[in-house]
N, C-alpha and C. Protein backbone atom coordinates (compact mmCIF):
# COMPACT_ATOMS: atom_id res chain seq x y z
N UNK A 1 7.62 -36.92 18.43
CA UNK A 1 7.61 -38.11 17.62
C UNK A 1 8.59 -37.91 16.47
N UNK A 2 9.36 -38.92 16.11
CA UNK A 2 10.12 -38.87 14.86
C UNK A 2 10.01 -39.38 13.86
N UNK A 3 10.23 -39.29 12.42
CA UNK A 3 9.29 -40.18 11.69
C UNK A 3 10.02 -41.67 11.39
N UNK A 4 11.21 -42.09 12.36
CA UNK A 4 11.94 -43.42 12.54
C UNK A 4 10.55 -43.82 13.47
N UNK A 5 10.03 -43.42 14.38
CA UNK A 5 9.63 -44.11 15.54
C UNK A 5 8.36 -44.09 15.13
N UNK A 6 7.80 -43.75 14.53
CA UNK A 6 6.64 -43.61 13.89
C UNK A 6 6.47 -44.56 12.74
N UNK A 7 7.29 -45.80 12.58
CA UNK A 7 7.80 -46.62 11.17
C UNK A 7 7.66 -45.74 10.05
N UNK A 8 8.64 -44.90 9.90
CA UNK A 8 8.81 -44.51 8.20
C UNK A 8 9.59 -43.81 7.75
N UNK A 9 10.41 -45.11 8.29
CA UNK A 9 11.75 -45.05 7.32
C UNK A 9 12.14 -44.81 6.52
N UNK A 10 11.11 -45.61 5.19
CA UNK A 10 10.92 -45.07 4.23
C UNK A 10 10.39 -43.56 3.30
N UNK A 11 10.00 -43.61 4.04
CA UNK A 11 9.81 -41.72 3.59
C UNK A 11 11.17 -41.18 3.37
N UNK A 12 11.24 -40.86 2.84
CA UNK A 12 12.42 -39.84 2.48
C UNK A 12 11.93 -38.68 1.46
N UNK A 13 11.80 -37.16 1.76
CA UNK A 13 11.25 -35.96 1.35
C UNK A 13 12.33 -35.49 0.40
N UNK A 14 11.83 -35.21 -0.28
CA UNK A 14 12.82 -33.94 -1.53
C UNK A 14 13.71 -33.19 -0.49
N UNK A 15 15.03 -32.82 -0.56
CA UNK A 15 15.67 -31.49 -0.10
C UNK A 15 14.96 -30.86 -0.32
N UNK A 16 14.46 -30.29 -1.20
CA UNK A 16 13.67 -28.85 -1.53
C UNK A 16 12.30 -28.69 -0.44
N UNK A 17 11.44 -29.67 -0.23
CA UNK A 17 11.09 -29.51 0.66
C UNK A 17 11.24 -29.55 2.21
N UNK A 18 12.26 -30.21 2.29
CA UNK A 18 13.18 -29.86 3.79
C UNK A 18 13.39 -28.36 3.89
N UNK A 19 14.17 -28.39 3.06
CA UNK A 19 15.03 -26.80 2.59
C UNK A 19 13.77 -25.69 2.93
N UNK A 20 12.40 -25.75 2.33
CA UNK A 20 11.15 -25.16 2.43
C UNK A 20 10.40 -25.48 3.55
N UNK A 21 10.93 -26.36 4.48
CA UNK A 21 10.19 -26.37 5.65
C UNK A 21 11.22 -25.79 6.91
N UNK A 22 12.42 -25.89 6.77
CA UNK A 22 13.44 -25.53 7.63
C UNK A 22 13.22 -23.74 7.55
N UNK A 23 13.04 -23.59 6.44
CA UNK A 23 12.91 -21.70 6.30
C UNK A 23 11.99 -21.74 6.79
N UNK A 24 10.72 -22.32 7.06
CA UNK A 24 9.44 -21.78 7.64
C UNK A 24 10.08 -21.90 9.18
N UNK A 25 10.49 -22.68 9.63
CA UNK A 25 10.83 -23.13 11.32
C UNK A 25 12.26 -22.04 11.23
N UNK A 26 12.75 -21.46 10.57
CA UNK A 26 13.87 -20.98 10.95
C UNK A 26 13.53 -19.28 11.28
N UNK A 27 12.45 -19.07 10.33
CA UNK A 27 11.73 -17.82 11.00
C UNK A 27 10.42 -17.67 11.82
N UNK A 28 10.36 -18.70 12.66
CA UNK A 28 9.57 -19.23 13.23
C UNK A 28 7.82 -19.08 13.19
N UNK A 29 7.25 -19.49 12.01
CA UNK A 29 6.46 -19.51 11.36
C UNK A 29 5.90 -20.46 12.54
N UNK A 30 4.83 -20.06 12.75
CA UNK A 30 3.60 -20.93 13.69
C UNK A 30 2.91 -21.52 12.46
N UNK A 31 2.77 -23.28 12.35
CA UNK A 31 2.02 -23.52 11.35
C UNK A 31 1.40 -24.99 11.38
N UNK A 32 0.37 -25.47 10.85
CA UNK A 32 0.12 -27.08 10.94
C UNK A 32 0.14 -27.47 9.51
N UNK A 33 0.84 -28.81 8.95
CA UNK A 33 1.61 -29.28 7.95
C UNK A 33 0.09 -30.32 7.22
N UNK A 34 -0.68 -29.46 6.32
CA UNK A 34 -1.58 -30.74 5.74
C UNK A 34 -1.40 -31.07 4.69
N UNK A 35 -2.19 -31.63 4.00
CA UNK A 35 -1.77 -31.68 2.19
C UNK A 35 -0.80 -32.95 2.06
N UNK A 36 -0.38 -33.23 0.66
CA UNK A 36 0.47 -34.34 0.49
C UNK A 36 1.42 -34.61 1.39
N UNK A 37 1.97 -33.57 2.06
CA UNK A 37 3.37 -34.19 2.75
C UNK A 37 2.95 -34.79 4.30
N UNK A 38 2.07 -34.24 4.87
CA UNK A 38 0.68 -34.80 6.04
C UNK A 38 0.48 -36.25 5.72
N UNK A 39 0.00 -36.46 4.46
CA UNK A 39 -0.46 -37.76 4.06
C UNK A 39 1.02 -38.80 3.71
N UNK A 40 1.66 -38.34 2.94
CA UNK A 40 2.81 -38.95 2.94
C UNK A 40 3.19 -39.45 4.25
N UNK A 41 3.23 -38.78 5.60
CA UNK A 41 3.97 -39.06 6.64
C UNK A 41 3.36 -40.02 7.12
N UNK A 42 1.98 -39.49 6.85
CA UNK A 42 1.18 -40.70 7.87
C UNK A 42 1.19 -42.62 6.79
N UNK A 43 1.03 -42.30 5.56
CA UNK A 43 0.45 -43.28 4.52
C UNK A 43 2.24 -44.20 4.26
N UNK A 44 3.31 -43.29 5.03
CA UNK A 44 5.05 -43.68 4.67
C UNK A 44 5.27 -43.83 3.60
N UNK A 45 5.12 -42.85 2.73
CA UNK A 45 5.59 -42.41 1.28
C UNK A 45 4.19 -42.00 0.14
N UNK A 46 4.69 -41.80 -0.99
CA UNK A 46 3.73 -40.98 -1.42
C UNK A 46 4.39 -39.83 -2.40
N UNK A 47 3.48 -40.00 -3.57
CA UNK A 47 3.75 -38.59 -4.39
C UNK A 47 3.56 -37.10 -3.35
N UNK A 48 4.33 -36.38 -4.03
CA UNK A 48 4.74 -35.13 -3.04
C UNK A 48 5.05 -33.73 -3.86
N UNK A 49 4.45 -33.32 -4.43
CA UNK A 49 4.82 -32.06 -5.04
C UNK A 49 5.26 -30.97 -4.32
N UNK A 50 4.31 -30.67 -3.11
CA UNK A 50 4.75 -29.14 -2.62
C UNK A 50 4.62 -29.38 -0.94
N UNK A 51 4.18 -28.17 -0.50
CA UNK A 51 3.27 -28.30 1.17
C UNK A 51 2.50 -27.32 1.06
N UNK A 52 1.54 -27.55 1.98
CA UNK A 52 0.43 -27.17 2.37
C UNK A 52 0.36 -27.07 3.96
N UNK A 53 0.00 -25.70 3.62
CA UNK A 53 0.51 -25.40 5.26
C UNK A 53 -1.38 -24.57 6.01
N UNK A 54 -1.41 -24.71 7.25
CA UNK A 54 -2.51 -23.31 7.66
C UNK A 54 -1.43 -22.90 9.05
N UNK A 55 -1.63 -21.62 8.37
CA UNK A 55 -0.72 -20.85 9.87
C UNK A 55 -1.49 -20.47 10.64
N UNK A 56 -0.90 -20.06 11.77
CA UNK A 56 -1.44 -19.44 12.61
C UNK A 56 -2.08 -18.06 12.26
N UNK A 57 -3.23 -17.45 12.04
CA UNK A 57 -3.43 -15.67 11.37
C UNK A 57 -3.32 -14.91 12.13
N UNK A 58 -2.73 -14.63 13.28
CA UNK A 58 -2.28 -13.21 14.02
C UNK A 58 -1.14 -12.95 13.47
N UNK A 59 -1.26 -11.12 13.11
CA UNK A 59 -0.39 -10.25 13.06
C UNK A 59 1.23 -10.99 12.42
N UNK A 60 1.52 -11.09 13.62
CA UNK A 60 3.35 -11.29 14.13
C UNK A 60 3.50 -12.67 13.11
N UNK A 61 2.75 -13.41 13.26
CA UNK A 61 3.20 -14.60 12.73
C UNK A 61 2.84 -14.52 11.09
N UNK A 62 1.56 -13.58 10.43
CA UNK A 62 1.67 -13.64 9.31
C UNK A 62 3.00 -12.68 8.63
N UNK A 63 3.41 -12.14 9.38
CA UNK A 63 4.70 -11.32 9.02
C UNK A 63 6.21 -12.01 8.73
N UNK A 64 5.97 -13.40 9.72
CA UNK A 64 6.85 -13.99 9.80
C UNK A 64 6.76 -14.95 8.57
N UNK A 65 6.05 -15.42 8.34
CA UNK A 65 5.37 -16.12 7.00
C UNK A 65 5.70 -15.35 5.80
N UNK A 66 5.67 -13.83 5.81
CA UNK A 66 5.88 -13.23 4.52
C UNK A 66 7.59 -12.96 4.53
N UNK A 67 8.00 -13.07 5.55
CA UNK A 67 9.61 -13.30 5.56
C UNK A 67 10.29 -14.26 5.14
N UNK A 68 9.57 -15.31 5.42
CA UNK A 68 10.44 -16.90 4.55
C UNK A 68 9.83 -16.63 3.32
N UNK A 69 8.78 -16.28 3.09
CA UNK A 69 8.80 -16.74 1.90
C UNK A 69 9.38 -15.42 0.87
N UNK A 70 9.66 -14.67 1.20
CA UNK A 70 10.55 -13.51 0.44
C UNK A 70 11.86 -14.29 0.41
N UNK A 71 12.28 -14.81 1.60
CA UNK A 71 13.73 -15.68 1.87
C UNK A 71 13.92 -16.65 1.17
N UNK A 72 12.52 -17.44 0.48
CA UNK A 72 12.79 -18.56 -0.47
C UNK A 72 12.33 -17.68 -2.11
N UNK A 73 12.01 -16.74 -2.37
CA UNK A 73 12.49 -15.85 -3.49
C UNK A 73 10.81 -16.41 -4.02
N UNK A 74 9.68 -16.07 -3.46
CA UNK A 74 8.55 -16.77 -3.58
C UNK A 74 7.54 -15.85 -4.42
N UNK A 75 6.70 -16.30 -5.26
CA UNK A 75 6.12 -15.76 -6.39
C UNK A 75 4.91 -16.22 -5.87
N UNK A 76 3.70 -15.68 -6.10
CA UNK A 76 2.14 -16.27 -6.46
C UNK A 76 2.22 -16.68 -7.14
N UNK A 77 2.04 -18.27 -7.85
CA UNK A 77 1.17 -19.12 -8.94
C UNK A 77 1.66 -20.46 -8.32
N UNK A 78 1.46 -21.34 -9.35
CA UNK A 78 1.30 -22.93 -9.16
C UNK A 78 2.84 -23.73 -10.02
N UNK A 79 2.87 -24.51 -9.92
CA UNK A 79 3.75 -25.58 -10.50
C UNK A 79 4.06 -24.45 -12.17
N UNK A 80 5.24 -23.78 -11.58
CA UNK A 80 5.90 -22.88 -13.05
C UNK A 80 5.28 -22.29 -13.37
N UNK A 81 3.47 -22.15 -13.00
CA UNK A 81 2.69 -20.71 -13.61
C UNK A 81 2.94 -19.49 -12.78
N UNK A 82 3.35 -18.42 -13.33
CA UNK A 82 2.78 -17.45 -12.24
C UNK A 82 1.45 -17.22 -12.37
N UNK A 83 1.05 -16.22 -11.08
CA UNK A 83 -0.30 -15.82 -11.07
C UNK A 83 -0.13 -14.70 -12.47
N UNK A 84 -1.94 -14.72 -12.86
CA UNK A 84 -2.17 -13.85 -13.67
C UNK A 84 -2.29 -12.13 -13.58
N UNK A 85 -2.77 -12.28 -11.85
CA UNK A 85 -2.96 -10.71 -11.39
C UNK A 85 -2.12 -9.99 -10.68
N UNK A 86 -1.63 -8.94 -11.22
CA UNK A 86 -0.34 -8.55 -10.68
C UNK A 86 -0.57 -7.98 -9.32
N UNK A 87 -1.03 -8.82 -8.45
CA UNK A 87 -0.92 -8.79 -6.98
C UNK A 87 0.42 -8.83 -6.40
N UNK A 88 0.83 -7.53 -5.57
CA UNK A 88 2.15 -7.41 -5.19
C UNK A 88 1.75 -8.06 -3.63
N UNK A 89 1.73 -9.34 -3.34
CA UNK A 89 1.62 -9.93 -2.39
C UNK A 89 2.52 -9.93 -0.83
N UNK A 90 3.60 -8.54 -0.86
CA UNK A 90 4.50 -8.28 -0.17
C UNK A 90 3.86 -7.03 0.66
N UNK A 91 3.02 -6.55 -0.27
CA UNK A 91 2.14 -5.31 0.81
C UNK A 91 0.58 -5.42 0.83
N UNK A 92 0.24 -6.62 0.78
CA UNK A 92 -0.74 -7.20 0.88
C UNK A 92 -1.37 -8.39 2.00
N UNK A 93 -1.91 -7.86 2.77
CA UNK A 93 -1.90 -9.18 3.84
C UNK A 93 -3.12 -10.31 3.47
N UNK A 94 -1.73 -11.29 3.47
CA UNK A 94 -2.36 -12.40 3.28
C UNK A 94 -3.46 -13.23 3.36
N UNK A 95 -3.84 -12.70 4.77
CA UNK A 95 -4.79 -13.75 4.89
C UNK A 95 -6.00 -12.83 4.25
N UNK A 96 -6.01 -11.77 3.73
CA UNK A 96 -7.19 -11.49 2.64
C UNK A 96 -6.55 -12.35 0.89
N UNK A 97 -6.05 -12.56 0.46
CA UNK A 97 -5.23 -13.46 -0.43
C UNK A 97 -5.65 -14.71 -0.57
N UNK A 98 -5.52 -15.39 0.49
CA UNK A 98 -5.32 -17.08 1.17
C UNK A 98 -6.98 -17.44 0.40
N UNK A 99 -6.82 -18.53 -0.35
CA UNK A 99 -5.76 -19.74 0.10
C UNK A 99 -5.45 -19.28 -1.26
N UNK A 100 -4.13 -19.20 -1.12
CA UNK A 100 -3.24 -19.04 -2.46
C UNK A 100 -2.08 -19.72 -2.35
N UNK A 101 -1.49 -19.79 -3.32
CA UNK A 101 0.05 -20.63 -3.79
C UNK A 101 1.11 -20.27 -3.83
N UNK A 102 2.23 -20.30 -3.76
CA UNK A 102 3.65 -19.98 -4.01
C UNK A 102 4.92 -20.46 -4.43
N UNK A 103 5.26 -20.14 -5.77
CA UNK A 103 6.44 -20.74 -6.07
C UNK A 103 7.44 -20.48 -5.23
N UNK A 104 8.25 -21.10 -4.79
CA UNK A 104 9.26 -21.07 -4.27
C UNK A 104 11.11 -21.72 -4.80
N UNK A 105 11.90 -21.28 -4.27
CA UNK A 105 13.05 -21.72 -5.05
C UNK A 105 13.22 -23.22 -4.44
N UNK A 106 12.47 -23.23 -3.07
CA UNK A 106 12.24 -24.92 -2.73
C UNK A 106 11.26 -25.30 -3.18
N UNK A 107 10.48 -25.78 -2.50
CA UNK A 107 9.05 -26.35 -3.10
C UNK A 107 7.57 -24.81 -3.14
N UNK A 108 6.83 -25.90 -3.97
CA UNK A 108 5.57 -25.02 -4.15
C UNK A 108 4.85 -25.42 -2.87
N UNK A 109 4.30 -23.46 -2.15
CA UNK A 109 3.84 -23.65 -0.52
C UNK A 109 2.49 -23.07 -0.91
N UNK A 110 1.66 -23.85 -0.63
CA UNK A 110 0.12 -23.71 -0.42
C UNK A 110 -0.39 -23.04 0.98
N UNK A 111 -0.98 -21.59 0.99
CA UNK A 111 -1.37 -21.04 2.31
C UNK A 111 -2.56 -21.57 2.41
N UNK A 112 -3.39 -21.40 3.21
CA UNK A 112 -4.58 -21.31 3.84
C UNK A 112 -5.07 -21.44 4.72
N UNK A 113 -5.50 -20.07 5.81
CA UNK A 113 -5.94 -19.99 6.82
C UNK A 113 -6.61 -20.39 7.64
N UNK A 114 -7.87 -20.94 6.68
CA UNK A 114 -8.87 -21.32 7.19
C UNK A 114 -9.45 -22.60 6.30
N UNK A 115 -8.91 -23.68 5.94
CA UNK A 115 -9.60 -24.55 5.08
C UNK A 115 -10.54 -25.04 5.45
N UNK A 116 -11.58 -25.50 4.08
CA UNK A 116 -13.05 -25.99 5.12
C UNK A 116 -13.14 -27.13 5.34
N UNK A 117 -13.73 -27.31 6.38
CA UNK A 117 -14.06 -28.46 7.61
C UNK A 117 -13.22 -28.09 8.68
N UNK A 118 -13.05 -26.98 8.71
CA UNK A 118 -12.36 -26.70 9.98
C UNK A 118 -12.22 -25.45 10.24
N UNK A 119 -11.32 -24.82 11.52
CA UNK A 119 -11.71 -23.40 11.82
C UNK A 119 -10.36 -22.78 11.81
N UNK A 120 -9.06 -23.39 11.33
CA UNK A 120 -7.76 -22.70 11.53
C UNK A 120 -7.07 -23.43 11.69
N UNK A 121 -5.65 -22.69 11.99
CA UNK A 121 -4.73 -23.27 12.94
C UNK A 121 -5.01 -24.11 14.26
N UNK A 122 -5.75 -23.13 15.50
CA UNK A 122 -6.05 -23.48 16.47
C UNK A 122 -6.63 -24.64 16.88
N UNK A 123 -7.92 -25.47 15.64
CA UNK A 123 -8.79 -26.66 15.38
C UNK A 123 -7.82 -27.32 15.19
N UNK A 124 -6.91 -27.06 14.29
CA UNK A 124 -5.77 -28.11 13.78
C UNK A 124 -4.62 -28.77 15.22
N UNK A 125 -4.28 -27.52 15.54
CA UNK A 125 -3.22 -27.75 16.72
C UNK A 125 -3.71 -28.40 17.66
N UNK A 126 -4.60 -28.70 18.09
CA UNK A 126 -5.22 -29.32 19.13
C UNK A 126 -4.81 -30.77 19.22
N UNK A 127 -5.21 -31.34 17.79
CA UNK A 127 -4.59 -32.56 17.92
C UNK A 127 -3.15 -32.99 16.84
N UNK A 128 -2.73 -31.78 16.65
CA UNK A 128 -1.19 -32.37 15.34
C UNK A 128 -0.28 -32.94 16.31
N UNK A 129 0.77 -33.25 15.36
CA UNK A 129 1.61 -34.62 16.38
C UNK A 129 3.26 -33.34 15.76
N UNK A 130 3.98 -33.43 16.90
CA UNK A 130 5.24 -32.32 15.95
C UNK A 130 6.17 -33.55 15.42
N UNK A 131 6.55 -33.81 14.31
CA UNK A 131 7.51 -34.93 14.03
C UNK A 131 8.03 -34.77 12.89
N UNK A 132 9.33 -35.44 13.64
CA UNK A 132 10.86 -34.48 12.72
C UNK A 132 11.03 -35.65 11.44
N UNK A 133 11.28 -34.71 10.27
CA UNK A 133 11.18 -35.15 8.99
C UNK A 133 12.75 -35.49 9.13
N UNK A 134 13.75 -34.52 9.64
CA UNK A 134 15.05 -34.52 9.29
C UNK A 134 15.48 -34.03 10.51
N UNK A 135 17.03 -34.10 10.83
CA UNK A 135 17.72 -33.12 11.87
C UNK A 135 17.23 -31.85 12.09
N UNK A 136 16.72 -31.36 13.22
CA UNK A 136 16.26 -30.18 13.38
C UNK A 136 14.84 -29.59 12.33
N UNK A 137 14.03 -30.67 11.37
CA UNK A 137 13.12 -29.97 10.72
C UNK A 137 11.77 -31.25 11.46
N UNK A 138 11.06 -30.27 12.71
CA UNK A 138 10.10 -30.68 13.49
C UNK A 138 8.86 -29.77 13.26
N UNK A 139 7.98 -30.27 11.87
CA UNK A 139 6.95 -29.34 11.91
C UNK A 139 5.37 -30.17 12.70
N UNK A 140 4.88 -29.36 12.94
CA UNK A 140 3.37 -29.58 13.57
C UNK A 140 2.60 -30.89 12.48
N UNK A 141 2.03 -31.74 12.45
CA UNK A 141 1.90 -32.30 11.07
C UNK A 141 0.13 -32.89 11.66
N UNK A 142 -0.82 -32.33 10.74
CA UNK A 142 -2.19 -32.35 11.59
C UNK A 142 -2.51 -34.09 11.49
N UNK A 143 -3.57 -34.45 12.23
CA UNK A 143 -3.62 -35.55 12.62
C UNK A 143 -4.31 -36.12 11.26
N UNK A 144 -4.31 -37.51 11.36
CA UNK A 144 -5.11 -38.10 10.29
C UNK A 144 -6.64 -37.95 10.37
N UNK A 145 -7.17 -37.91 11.26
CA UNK A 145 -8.82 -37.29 11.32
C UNK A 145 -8.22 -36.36 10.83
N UNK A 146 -8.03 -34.85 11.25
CA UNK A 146 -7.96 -33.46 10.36
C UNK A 146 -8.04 -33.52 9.39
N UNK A 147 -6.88 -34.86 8.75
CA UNK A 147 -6.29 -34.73 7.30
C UNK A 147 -7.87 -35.11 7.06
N UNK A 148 -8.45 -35.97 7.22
CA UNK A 148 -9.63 -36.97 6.46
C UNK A 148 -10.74 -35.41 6.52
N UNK A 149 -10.95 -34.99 7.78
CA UNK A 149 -11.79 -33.50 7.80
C UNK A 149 -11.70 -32.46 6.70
N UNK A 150 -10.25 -32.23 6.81
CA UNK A 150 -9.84 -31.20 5.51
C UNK A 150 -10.22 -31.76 4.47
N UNK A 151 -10.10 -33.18 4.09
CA UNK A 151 -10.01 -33.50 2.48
C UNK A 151 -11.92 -33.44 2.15
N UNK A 152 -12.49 -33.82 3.14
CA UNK A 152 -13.80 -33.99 3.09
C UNK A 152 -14.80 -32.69 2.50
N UNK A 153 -13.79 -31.53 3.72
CA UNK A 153 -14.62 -30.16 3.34
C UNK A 153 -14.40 -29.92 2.32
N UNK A 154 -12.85 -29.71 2.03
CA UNK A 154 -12.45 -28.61 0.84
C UNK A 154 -12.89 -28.75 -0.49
N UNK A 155 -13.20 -27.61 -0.89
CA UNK A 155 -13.53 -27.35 -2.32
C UNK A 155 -12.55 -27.74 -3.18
N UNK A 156 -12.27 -27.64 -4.66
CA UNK A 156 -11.60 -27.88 -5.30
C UNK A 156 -10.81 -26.79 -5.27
N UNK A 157 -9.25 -26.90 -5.68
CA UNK A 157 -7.98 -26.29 -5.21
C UNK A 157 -8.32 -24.68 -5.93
N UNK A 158 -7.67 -23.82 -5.46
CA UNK A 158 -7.49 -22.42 -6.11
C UNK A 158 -6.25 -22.00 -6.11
N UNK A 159 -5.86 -22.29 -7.55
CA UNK A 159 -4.53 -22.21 -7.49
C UNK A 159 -3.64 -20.95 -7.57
N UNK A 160 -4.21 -19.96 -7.46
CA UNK A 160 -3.87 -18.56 -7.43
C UNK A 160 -4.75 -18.13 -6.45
N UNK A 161 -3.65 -16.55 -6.10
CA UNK A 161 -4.46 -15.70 -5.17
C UNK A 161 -5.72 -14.96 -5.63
N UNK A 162 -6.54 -15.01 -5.27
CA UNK A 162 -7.90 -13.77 -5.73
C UNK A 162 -7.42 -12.38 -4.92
N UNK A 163 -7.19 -10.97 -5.92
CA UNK A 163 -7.11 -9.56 -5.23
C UNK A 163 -8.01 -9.48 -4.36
N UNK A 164 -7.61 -8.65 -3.20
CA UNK A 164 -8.34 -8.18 -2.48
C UNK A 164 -9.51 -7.55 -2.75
N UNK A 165 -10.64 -7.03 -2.22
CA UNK A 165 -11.63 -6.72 -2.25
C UNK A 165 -11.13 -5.50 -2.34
N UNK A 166 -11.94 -4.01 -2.94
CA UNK A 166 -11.56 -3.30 -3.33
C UNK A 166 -11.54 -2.24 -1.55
N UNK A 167 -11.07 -1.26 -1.43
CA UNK A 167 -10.72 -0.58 -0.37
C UNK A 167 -11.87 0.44 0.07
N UNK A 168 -11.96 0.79 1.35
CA UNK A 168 -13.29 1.78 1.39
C UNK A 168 -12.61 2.88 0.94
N UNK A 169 -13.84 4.21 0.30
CA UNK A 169 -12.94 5.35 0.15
C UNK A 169 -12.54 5.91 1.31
N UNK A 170 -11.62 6.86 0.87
CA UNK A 170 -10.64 7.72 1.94
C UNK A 170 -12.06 8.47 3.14
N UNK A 171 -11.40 7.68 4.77
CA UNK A 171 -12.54 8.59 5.07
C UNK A 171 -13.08 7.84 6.01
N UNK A 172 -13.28 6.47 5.12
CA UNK A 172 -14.40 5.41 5.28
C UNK A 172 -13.83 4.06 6.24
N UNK A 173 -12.43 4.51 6.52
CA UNK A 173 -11.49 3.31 7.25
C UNK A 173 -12.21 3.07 9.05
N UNK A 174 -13.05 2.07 9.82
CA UNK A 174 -13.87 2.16 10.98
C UNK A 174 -12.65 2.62 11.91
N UNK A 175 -11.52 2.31 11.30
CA UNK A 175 -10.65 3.36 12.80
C UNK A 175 -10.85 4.96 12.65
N UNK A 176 -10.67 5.57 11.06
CA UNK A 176 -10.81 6.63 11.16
C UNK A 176 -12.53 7.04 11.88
N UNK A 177 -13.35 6.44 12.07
CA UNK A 177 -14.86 6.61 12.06
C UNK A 177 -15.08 7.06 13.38
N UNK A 178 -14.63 6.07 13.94
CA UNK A 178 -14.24 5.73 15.63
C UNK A 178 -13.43 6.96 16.21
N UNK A 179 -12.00 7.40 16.03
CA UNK A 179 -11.89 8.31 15.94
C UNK A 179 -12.15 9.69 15.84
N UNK A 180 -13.13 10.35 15.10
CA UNK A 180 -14.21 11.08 14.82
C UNK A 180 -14.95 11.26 15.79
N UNK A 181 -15.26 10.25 15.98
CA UNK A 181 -16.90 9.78 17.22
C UNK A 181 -16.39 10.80 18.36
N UNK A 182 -14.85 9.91 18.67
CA UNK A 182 -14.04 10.35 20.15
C UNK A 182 -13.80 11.43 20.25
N UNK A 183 -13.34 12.23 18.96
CA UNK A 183 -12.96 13.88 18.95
C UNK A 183 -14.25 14.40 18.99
N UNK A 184 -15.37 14.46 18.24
CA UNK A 184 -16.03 15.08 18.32
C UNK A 184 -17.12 14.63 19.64
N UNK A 185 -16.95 13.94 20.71
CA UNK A 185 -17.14 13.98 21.84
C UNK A 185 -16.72 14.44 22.83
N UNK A 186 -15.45 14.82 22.95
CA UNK A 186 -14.45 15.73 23.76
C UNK A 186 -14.18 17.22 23.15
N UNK A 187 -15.14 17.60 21.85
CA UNK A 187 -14.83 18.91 21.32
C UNK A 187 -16.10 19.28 21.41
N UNK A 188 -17.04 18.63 21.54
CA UNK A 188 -18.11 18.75 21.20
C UNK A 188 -18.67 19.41 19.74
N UNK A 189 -17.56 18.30 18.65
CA UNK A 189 -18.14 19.35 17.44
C UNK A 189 -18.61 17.92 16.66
């Protein structure tokens, strides 16, 4: 679908958020498009600050996610705040983070994995429509039920990342545990 054929013409998106959605599709970020720019597409115009995205959370693809957004020179906080906690969010996986924010040198990108009234990416993809904002920028964009689902569940916004939960001690990691189990079953010690 395109958003000519879809009547909305009128829409016309910030560069910056083109610019911020083309880097997500250019490192091929698996993702479904909710939040203002979702509603914008569907409502054909509309205030628009940032995007709001839920990716896909396996591995490969949150890696790919922490690549654009290093590529768009991307900070934790909100509209010109940074975050308060010096979370180095580059050796930190995200989806313990999420739902958190990001300045970007394009627009401000809203993660979240799992928003409520729903179960992911996967709930989302089922029914998103892919439709191109611009030449070559075709993101996933979740359906208007979703959108109405998401807006219904979600809590009020969190505009920063919360640190991770603190780490088990050394020792205490269930691979190292597991491990253990296996040696000392084949050593018998």
């Amino acid at each position: 679908m395109t958003a000519n054929s879809a009547g909305m013409t009128e829409l016309e998106l910030d560069p910056l958020l083109l610019t911020t959605l083309a880097t997500l599709q250019r490192h091929d970020v698996q993702f479904v498009l909710v939040g203002d720019v979702a509603e914008a597409i569907y409502n054909r115009g509309g205030f628009v600050s940032g995007i709001a995205i839920v990716p896909a959370s396996y591995g490969r693809n949150v890696e790919r996610l922490i690549a654009a957004l290093q590529g768009l020179d991307g900070e934790l906080g909100i509209a010109g705040t940074p975050a308060n906690d010096a979370v180095d969010w580059r050796r930190t996986d995200l989806r313990d983070l999420a739902p958190c924010s990001f300045m970007t040198s394009g627009a401000d990108v809203d993660v979240n994995f799992e928003p409520a009234g729903t179960r992911g990416y996967q709930d989302l993809f089922d029914d998103a429509s892919q439709i191109e904002l611009a030449p070559g920028i075709t993101p996933l964009v979740a359906s208007p039920e979703d959108l109405e689902r998401v807006g219904r569940g979600t809590a009020p916004a969190i505009p920063y990342a919360q640190p991770p939960a603190a780490l088990p001690p050394e020792g205490q990691w269930p691979e190292q545990q597991i491990r253990a189990r296996r040696t000392s079953r084949t050593t018998g010690y």
